[in-house]
C-alpha atoms as a PDB file:
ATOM      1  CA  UNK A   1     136.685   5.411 -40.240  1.00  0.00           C
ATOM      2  CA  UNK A   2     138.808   8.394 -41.244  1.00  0.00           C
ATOM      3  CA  UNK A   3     137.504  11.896 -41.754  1.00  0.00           C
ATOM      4  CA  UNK A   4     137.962  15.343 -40.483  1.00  0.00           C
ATOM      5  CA  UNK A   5     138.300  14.810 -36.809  1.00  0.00           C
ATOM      6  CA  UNK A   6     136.644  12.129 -34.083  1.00  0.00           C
ATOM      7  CA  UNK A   7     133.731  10.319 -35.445  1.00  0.00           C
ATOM      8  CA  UNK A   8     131.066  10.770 -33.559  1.00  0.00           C
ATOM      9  CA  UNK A   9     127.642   9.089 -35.648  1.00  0.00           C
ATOM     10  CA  UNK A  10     125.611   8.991 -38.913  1.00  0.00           C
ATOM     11  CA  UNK A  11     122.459  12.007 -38.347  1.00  0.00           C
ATOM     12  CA  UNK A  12     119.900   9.740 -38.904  1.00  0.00           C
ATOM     13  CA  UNK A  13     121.257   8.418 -35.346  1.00  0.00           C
ATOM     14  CA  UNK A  14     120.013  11.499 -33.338  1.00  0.00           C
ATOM     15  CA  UNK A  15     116.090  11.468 -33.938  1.00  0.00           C
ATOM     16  CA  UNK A  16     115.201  15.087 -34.935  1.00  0.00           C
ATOM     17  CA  UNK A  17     114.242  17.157 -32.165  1.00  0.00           C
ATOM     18  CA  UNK A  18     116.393  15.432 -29.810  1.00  0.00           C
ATOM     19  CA  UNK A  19     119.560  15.073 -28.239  1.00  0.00           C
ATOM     20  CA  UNK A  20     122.366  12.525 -28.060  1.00  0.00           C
ATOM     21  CA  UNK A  21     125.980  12.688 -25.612  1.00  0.00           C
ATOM     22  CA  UNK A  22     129.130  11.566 -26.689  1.00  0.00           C
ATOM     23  CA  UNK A  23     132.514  10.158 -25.647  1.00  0.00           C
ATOM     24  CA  UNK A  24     134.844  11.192 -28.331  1.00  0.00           C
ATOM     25  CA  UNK A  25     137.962  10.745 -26.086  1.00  0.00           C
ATOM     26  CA  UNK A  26     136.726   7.551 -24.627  1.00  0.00           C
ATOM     27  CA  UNK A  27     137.230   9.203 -20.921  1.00  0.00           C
ATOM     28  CA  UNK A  28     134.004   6.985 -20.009  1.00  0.00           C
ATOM     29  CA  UNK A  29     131.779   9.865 -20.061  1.00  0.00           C
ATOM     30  CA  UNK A  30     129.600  12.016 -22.385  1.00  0.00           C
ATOM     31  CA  UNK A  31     131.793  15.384 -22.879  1.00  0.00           C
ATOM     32  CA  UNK A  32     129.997  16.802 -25.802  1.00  0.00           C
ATOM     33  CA  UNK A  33     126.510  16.428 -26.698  1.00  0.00           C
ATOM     34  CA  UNK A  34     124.286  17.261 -30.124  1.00  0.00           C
ATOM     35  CA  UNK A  35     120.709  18.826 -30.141  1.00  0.00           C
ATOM     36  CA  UNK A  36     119.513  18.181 -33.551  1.00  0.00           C
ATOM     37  CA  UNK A  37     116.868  20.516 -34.889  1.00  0.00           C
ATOM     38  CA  UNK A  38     116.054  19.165 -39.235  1.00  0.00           C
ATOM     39  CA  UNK A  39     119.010  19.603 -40.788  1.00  0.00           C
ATOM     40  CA  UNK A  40     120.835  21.810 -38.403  1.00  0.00           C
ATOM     41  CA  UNK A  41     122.898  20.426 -35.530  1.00  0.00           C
ATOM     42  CA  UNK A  42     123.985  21.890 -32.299  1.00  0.00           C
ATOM     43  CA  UNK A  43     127.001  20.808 -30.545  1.00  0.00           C
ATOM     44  CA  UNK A  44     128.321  21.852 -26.936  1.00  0.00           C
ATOM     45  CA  UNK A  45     130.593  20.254 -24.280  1.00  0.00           C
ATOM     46  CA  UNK A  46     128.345  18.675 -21.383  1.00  0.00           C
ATOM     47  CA  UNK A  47     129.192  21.051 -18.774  1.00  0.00           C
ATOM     48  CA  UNK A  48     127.300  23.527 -17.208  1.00  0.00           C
ATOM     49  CA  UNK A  49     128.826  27.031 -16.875  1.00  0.00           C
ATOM     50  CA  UNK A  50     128.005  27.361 -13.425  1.00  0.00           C
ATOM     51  CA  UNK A  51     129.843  24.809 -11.996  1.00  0.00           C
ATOM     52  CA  UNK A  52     132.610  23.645 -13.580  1.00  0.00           C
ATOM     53  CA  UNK A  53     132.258  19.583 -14.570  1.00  0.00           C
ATOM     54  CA  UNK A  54     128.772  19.620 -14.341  1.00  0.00           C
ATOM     55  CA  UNK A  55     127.260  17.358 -16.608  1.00  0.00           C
ATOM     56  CA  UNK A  56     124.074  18.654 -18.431  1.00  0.00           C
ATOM     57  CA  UNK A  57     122.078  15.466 -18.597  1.00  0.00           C
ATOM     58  CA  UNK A  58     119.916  13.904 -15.408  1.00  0.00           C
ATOM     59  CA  UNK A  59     120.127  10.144 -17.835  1.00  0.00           C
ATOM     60  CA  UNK A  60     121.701   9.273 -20.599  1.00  0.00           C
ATOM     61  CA  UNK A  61     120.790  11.652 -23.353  1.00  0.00           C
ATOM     62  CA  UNK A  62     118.094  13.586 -21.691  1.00  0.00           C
ATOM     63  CA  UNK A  63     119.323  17.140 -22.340  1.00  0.00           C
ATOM     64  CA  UNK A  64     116.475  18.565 -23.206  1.00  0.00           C
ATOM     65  CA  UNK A  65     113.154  20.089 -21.208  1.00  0.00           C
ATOM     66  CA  UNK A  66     110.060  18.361 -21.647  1.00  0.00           C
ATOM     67  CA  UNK A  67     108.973  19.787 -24.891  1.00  0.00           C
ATOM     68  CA  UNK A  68     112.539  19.847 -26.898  1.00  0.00           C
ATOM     69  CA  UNK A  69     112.345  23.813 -26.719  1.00  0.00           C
ATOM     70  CA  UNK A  70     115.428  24.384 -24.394  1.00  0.00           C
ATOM     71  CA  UNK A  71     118.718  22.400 -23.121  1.00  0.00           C
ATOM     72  CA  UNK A  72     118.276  22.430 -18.553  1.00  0.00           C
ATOM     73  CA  UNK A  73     120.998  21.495 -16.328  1.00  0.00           C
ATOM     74  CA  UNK A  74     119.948  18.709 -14.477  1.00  0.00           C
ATOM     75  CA  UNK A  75     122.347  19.708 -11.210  1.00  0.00           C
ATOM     76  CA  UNK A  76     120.989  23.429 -11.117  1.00  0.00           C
ATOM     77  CA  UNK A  77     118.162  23.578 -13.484  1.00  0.00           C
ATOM     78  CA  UNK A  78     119.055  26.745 -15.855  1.00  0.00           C
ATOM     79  CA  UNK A  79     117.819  26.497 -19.129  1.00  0.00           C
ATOM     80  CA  UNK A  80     119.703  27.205 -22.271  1.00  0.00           C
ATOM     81  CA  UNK A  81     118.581  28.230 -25.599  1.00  0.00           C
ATOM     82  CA  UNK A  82     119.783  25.270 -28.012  1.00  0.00           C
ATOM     83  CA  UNK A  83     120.674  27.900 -30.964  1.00  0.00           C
ATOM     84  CA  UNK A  84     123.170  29.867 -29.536  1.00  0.00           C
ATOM     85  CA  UNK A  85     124.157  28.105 -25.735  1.00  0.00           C
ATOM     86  CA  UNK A  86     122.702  31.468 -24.072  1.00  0.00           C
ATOM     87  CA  UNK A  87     121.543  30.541 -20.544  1.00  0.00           C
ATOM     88  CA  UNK A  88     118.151  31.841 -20.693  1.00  0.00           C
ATOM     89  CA  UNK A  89     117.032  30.978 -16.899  1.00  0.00           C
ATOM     90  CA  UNK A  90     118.753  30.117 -13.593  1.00  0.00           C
ATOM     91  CA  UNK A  91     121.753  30.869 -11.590  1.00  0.00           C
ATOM     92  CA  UNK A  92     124.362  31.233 -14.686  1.00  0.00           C
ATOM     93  CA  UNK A  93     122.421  34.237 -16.717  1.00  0.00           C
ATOM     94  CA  UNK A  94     125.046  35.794 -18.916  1.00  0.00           C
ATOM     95  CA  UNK A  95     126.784  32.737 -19.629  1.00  0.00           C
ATOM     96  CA  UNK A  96     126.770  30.239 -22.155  1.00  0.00           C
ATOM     97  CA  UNK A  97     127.521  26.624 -23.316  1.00  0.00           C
ATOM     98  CA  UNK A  98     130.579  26.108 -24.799  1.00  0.00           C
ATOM     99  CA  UNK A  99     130.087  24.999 -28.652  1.00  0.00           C
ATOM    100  CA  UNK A 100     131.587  22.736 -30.073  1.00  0.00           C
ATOM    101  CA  UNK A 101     132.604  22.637 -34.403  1.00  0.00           C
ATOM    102  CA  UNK A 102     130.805  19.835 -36.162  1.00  0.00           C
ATOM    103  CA  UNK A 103     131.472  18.476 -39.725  1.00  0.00           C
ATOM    104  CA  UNK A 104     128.608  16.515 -41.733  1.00  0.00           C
ATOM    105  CA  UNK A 105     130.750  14.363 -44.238  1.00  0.00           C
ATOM    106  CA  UNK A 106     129.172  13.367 -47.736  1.00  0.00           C
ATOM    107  CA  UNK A 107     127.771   9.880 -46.184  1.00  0.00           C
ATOM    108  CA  UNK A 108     125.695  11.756 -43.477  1.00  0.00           C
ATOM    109  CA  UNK A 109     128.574  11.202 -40.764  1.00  0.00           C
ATOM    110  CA  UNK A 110     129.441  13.488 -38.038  1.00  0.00           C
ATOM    111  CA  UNK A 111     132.735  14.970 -36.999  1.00  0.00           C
ATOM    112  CA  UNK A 112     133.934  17.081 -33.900  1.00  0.00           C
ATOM    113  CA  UNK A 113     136.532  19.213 -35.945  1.00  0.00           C
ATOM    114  CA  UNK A 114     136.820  21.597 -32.722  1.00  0.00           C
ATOM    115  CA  UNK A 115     138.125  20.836 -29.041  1.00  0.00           C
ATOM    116  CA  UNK A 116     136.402  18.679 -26.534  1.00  0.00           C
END
């Protein structure tokens, strides 16, 4: 599948609400994940800003707090707010996620089009 950068799914993939890691590199890990909220999509690399190569998720694909209203750091437990990557709570206040660019092609498919 060509497009605009590395494939990464189709949106109906990621259940609204929810969140879903990736391997775009095929390094054998998740290094970006995508919190969908509707239509909008938010896309960071999984690693905490307080320790470098800290993955986000505790499982596969849980980046989220129990209600879906923040991404936590399972290592060190600071929460981020999913809109903008702020850390909101814990030992990296002042930080933030890194984003990461996302295209939506015509068919509903998503693209990284930035760095991961």
């Amino acid at each position: 599948m060509t497009g605009p950068g590395m494939y990464l799914c189709r949106l109906h993939d990621i259940a609204d609400g929810g969140a879903r890691g990736f391997d775009p590199r095929g390094d054998g890990r998740d290094t970006v994940f995508v919190v969908r909220q509707g239509m909008r999509l938010h896309a960071y690399r999984d690693d905490c800003p307080h320790v470098a190569g800290a993955p986000m998720a505790w499982r596969k694909d849980a980046y989220l707090n129990g209600d879906g209203s923040r991404i936590v750091c399972s290592a060190h437990g600071a929460q981020f707010d999913i809109a903008s990557g702020a850390c909101t709570l814990g030992p990296c206040l002042g930080q933030a996620l890194a984003r990461v660019a996302l295209a939506i092609d015509g068919g509903g498919g998503i693209w990284v089009t930035g760095d991961v």
